[in-house]
N, C-alpha and C. Protein backbone atom coordinates (compact mmCIF):
# COMPACT_ATOMS: atom_id res chain seq x y z
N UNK A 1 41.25 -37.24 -115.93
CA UNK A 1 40.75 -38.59 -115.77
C UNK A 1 41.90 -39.58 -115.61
N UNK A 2 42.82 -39.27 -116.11
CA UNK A 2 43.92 -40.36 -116.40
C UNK A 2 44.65 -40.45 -114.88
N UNK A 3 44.98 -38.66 -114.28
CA UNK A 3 45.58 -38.64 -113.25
C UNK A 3 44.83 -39.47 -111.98
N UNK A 4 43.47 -39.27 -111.85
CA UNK A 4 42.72 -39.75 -111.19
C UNK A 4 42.48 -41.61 -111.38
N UNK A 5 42.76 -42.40 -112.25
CA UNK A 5 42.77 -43.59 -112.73
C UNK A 5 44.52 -43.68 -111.95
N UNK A 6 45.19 -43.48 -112.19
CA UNK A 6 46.70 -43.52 -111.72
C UNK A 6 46.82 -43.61 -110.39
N UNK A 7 46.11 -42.46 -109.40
CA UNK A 7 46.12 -41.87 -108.22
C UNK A 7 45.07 -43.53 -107.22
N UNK A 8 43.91 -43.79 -108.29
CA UNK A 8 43.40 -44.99 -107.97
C UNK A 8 44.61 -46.18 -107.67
N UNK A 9 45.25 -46.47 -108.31
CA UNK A 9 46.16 -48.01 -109.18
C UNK A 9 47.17 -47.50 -107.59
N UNK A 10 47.87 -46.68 -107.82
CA UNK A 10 49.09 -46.25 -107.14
C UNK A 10 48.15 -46.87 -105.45
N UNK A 11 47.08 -45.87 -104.66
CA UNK A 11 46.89 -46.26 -103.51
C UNK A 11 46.46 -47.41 -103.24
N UNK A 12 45.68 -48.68 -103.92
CA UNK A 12 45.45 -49.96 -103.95
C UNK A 12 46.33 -50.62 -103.92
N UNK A 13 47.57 -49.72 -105.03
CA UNK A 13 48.29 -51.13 -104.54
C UNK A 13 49.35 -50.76 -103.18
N UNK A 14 49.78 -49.71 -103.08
CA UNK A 14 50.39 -49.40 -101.54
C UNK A 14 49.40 -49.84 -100.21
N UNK A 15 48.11 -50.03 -100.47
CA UNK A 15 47.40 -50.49 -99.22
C UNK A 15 47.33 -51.87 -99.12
N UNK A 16 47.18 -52.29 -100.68
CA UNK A 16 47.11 -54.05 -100.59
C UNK A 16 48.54 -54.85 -99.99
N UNK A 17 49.70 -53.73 -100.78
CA UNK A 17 50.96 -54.34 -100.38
C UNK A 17 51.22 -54.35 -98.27
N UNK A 18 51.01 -52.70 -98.20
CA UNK A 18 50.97 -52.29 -96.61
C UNK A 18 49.82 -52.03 -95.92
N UNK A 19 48.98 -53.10 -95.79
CA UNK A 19 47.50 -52.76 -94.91
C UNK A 19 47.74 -52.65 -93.46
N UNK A 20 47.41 -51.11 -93.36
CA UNK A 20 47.64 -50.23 -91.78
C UNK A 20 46.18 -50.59 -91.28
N UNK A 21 46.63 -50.85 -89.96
CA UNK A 21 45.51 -51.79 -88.79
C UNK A 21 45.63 -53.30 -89.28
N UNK A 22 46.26 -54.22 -90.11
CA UNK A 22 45.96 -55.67 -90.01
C UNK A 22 46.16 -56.34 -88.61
N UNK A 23 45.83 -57.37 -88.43
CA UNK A 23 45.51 -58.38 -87.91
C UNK A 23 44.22 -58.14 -86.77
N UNK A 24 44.66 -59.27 -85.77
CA UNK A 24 43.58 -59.55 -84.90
C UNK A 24 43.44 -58.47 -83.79
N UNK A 25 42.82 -58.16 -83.23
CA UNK A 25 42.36 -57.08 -82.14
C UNK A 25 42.25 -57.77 -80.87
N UNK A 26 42.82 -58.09 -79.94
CA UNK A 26 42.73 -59.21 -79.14
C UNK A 26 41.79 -58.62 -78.12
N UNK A 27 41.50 -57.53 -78.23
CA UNK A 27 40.94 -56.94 -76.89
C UNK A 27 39.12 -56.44 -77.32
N UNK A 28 39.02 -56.35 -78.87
CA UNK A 28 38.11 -56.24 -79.32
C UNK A 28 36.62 -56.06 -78.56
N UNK A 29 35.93 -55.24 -79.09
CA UNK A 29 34.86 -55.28 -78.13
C UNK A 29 33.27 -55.74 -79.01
N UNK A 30 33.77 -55.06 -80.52
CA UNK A 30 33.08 -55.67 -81.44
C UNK A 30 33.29 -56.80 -82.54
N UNK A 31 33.03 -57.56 -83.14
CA UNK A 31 33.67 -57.84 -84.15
C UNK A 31 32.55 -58.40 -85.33
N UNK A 32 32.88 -58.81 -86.38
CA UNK A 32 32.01 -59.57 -87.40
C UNK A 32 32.84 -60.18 -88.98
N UNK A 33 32.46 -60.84 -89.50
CA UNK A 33 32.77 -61.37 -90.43
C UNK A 33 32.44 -61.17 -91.86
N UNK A 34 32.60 -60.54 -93.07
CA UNK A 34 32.24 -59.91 -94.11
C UNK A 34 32.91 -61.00 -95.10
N UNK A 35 31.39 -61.71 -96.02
CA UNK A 35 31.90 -62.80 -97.45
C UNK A 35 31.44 -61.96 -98.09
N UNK A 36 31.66 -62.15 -99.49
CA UNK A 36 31.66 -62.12 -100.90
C UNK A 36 31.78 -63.17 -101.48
N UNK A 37 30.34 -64.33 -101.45
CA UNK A 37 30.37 -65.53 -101.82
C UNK A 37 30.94 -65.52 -103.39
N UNK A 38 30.63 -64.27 -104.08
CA UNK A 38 30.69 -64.80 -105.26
C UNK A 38 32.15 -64.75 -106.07
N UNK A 39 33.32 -63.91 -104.91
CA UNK A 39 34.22 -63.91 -105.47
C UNK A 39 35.30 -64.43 -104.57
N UNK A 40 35.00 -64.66 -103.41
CA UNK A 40 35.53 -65.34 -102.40
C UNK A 40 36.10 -64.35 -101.25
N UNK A 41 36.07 -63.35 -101.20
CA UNK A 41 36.56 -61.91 -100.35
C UNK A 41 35.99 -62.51 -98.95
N UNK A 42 37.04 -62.31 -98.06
CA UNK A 42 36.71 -62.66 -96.55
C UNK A 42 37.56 -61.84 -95.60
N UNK A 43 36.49 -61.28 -94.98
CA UNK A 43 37.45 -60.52 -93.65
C UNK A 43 37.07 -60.70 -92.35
N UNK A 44 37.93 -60.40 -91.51
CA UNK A 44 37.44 -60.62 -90.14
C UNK A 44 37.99 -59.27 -89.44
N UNK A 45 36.93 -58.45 -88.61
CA UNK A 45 37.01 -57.05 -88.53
C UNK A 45 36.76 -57.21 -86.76
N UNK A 46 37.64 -56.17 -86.32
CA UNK A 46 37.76 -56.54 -84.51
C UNK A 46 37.56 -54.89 -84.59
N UNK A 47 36.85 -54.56 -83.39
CA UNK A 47 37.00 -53.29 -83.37
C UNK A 47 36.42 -52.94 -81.80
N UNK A 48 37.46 -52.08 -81.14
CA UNK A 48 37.06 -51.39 -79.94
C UNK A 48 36.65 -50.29 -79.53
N UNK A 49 35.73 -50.20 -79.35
CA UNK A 49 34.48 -49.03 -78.92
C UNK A 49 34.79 -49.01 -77.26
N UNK A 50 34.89 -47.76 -77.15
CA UNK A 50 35.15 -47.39 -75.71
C UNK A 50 34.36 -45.67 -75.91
N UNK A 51 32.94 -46.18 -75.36
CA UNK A 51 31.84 -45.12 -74.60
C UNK A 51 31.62 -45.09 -76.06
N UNK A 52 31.68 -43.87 -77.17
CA UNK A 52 31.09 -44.13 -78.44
C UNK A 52 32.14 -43.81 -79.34
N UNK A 53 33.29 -44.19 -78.91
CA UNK A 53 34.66 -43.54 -79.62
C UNK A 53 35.17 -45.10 -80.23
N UNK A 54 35.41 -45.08 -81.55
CA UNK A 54 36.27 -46.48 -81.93
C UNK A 54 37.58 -45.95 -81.81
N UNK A 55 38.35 -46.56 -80.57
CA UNK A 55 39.27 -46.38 -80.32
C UNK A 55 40.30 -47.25 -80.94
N UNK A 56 39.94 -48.19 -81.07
CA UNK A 56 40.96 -49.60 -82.37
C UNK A 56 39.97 -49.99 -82.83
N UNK A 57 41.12 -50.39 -84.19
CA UNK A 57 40.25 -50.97 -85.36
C UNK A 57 41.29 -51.90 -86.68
N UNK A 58 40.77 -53.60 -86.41
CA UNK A 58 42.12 -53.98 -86.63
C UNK A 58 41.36 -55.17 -88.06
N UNK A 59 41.86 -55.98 -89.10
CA UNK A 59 40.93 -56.56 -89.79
C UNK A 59 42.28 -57.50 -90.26
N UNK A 60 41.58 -58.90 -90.57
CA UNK A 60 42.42 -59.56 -91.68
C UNK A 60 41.84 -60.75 -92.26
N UNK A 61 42.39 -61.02 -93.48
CA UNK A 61 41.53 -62.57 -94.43
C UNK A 61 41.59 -62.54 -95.54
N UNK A 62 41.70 -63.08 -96.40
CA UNK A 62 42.01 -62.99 -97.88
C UNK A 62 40.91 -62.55 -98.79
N UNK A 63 41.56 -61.55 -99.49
CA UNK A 63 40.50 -60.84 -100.15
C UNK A 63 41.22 -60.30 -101.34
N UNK A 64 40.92 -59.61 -102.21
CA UNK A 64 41.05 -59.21 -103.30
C UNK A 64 42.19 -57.90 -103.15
N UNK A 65 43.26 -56.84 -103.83
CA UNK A 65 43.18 -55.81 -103.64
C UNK A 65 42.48 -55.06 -103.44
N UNK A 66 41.57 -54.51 -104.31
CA UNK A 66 40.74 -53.60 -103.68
C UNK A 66 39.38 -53.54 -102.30
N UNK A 67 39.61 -55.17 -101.97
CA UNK A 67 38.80 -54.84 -100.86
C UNK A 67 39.97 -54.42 -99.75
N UNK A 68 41.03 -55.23 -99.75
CA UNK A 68 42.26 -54.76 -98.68
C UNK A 68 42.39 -53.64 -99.10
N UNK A 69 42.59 -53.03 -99.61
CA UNK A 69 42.56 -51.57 -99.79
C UNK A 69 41.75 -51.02 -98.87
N UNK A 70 40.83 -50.84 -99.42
CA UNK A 70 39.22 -50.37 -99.12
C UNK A 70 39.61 -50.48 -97.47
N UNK A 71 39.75 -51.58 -96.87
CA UNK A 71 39.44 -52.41 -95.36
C UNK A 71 40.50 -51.14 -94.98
N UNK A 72 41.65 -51.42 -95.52
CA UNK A 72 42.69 -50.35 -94.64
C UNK A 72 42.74 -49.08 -94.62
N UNK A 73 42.01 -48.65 -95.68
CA UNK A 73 41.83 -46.83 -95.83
C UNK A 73 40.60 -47.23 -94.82
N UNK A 74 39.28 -47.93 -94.83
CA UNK A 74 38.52 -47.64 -93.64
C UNK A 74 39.11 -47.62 -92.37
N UNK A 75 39.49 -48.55 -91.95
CA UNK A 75 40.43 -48.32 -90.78
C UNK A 75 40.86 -47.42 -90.21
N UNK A 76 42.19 -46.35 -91.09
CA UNK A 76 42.73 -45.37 -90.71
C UNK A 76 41.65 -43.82 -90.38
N UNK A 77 40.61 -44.06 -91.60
CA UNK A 77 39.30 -43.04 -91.46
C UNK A 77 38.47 -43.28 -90.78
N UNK A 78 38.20 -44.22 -89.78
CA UNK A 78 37.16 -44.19 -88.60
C UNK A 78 38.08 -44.21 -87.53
N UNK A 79 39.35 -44.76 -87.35
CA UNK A 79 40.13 -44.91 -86.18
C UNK A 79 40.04 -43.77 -85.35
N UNK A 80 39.51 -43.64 -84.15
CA UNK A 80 39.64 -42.41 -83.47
C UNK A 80 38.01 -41.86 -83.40
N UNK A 81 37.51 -41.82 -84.53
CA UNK A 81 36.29 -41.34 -84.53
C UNK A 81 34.98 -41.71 -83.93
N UNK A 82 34.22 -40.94 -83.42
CA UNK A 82 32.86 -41.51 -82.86
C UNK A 82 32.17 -42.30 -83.68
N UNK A 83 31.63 -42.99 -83.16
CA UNK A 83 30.56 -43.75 -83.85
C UNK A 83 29.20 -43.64 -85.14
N UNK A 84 28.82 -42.50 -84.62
CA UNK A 84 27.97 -41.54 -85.21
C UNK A 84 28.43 -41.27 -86.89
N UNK A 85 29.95 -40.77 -86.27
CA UNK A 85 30.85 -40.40 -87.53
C UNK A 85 31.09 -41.73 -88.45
N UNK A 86 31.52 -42.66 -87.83
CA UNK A 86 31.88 -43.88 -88.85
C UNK A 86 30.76 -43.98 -89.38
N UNK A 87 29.33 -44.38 -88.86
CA UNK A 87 28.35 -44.77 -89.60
C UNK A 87 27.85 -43.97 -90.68
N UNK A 88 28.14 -42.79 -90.45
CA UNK A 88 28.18 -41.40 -91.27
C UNK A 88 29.50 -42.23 -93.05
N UNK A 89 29.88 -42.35 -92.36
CA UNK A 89 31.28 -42.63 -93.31
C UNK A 89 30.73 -44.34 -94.27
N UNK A 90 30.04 -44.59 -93.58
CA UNK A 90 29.96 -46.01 -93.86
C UNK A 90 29.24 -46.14 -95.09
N UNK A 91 27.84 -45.55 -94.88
CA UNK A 91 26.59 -44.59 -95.72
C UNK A 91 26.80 -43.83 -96.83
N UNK A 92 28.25 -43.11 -96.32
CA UNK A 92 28.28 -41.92 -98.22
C UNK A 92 29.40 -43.02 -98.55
N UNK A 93 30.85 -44.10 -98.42
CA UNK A 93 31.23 -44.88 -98.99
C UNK A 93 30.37 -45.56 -99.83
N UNK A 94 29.06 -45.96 -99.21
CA UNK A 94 28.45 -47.07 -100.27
C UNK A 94 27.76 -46.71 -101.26
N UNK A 95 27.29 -44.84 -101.04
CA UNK A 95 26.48 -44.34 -101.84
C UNK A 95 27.23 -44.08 -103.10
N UNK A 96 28.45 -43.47 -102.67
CA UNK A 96 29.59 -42.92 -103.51
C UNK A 96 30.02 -44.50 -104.74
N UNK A 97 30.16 -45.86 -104.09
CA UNK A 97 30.60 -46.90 -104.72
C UNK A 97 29.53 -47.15 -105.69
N UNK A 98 27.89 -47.19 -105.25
CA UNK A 98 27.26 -47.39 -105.95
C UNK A 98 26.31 -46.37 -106.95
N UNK A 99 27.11 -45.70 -106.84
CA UNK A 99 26.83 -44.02 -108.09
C UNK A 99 25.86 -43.16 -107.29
N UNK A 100 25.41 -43.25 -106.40
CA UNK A 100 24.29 -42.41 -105.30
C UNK A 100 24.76 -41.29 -104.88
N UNK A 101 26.51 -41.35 -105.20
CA UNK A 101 26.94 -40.03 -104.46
C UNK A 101 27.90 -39.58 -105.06
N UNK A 102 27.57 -38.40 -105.61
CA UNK A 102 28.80 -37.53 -106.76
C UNK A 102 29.31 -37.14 -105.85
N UNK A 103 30.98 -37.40 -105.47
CA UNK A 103 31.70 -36.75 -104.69
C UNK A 103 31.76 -35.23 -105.59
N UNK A 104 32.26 -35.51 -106.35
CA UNK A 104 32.44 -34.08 -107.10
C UNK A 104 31.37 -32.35 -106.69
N UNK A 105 29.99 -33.12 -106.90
CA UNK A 105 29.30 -32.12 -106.20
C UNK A 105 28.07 -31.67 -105.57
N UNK A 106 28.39 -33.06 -104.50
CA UNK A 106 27.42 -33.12 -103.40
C UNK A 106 28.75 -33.03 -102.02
N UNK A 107 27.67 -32.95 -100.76
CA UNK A 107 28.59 -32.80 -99.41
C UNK A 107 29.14 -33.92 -99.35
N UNK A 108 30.12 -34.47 -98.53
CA UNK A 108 30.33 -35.73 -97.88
C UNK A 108 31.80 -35.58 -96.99
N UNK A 109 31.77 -36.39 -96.57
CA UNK A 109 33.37 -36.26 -95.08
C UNK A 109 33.90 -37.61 -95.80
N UNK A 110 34.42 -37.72 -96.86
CA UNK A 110 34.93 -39.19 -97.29
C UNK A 110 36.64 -38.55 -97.78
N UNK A 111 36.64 -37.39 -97.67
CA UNK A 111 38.22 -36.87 -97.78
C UNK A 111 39.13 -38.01 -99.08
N UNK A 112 39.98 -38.81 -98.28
CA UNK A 112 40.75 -39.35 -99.76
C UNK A 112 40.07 -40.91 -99.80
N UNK A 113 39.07 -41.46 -99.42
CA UNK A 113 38.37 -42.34 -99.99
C UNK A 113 37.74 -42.08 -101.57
N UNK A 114 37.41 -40.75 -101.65
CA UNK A 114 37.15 -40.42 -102.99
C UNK A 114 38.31 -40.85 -103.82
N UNK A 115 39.19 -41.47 -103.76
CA UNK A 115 39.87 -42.16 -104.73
C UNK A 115 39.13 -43.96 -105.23
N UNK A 116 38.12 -44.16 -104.34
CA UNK A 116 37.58 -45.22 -104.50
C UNK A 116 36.41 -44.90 -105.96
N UNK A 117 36.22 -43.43 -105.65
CA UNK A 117 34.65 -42.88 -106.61
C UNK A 117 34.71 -44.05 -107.89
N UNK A 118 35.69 -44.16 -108.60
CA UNK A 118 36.11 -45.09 -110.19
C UNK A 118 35.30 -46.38 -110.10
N UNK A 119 35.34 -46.80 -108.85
CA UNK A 119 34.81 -47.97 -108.51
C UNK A 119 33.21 -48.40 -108.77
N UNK A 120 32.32 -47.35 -109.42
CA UNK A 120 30.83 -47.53 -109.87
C UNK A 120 30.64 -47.50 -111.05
N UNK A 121 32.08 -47.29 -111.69
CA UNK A 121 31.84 -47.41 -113.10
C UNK A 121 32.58 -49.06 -113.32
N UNK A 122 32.83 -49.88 -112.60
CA UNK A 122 33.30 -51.34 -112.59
C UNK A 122 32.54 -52.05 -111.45
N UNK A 123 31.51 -52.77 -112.26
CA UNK A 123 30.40 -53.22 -111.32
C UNK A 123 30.52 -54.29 -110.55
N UNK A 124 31.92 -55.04 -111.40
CA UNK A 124 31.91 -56.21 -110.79
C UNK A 124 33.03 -56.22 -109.28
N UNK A 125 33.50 -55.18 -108.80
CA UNK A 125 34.37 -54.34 -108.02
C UNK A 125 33.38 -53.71 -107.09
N UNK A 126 32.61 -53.61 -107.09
CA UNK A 126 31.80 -52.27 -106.35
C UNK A 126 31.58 -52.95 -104.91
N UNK A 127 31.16 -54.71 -105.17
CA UNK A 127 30.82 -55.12 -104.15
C UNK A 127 32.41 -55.48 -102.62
N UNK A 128 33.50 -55.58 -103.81
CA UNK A 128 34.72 -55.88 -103.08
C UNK A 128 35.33 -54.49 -102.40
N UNK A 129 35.08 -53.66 -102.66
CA UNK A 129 34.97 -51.95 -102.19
C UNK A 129 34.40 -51.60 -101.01
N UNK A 130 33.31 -52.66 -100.94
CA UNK A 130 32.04 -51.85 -99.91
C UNK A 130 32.14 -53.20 -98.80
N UNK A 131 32.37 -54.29 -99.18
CA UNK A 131 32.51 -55.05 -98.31
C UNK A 131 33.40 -54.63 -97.09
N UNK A 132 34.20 -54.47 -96.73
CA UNK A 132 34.87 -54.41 -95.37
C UNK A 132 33.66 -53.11 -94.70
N UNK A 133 33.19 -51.89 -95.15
CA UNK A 133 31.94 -51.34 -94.68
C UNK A 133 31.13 -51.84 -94.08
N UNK A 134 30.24 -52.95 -94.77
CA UNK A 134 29.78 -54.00 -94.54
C UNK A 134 30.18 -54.59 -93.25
N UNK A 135 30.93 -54.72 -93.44
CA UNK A 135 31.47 -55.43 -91.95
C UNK A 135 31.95 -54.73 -90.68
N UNK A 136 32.26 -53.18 -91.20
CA UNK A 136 32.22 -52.52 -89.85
C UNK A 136 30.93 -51.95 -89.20
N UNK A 137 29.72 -52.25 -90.41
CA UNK A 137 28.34 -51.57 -89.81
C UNK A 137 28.17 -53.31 -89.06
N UNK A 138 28.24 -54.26 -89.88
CA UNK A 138 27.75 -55.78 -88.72
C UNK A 138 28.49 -55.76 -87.61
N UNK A 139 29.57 -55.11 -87.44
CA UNK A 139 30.32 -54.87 -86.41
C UNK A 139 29.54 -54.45 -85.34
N UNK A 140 29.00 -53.23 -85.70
CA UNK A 140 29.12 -51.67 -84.94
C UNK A 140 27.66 -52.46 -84.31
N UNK A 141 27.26 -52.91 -85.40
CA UNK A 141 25.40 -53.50 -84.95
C UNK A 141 25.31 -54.70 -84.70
N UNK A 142 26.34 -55.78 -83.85
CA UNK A 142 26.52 -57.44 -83.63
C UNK A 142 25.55 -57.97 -84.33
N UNK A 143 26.04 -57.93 -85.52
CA UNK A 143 25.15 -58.84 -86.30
C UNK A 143 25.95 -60.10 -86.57
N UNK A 144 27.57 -60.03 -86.72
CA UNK A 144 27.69 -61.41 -86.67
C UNK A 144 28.82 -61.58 -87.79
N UNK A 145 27.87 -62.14 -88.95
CA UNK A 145 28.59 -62.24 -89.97
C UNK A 145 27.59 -61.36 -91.02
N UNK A 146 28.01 -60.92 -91.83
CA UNK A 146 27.66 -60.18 -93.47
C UNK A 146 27.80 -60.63 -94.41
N UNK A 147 27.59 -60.40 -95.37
CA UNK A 147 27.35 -60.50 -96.93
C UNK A 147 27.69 -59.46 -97.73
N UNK A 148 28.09 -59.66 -98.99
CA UNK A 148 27.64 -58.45 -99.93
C UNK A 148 26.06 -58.70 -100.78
N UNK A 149 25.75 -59.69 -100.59
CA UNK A 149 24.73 -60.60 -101.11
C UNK A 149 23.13 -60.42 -101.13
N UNK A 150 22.42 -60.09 -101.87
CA UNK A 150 21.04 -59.88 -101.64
C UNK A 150 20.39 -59.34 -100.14
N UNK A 151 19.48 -60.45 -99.75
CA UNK A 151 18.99 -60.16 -98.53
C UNK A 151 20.15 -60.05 -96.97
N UNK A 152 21.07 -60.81 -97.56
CA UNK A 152 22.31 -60.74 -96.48
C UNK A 152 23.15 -59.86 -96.22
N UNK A 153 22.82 -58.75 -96.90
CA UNK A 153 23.11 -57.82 -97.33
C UNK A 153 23.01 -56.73 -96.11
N UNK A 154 23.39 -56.40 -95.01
CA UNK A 154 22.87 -55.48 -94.00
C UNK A 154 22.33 -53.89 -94.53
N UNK A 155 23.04 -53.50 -95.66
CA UNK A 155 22.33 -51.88 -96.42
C UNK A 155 21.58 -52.58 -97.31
N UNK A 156 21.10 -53.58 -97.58
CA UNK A 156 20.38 -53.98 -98.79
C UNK A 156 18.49 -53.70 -98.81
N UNK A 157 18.39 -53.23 -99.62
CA UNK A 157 16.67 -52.15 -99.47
C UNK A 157 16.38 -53.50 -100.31
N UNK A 158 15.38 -54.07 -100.19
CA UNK A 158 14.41 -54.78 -100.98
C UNK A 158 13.29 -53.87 -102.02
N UNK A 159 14.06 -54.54 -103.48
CA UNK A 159 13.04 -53.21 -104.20
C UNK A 159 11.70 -53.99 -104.77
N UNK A 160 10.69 -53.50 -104.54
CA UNK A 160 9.37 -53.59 -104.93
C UNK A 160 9.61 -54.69 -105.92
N UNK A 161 8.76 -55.64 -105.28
CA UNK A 161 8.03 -56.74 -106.23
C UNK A 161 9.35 -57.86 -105.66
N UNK A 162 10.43 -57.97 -105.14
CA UNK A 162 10.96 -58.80 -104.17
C UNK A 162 12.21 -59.21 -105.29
N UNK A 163 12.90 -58.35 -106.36
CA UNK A 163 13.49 -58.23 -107.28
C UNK A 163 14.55 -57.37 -106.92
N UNK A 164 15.76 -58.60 -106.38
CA UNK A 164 17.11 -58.22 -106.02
C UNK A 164 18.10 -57.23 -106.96
């Protein structure tokens, strides 16, 4: 547990310090905007899709460590990949953040994102984790801008009786 808490601290902060893919994407074919009203997390995510391949994928805006983290390990793990696949990736990240998905021993293609898993046992983190996700599915689906936020929420299921 300890090594795994360490292995967490150590890559957050090498991604927050060196975030691989920052800035603007000038050529972009998608893009969208991801808040976190409640803690102030903001990104702006450019990304180029050529036929169904994200061929670049570039992000920047002030945000917390662990969402820059998060933003830049997504980056490097969809870069290259089909579409299909990112959204694939997008889906077990959020399941995995929000306890839905035991990396340990269920399937998943999340390789060293599972250093994020720690992140569902700190609730108030979970949303700064999943946000840049967030913003590559509003991406992928021109929605615009995102949320981590209730109904603004693009993965957000409305549960019975209208109780966020």
């Amino acid at each position: 547990m300890a090594d795994s808490k360490q292995l967490y601290q150590e890559v957050i902060l090498d991604h927050n310090k060196k975030p691989r893919n920052w800035g603007a994407l000038a050529d972009a074919t998608h893009q969208a905007e991801g808040l976190n009203p409640l803690c102030g997390d903001r990104l702006q995510l450019g990304v180029k899709v050529n036929g169904e391949t994200l061929e670049a994928i570039a992000f920047e805006g002030e945000s917390c460590a662990i969402c820059k983290a998060s933003a830049s390990m997504m980056t490097t793990a969809v870069k290259g990949k089909p579409r299909a696949d990112a959204e694939q990736l997008i889906q077990e990240f959020r399941d995995m953040a929000t306890g839905n998905l035991d990396t340990a021993n269920q399937p998943h293609h999340l390789g060293r994102l599972t250093v994020f898993s720690g992140v569902r046992d700190l609730p108030t983190r979970v949303k700064c984790a999943i946000l840049p996700w967030h913003t590559l599915h509003a991406a992928l689906n021109s929605m615009g801008t995102t949320s981590t936020e209730a109904d603004d929420d693009p993965m957000h299921e409305p549960t019975p009786g209208g109780v966020a």
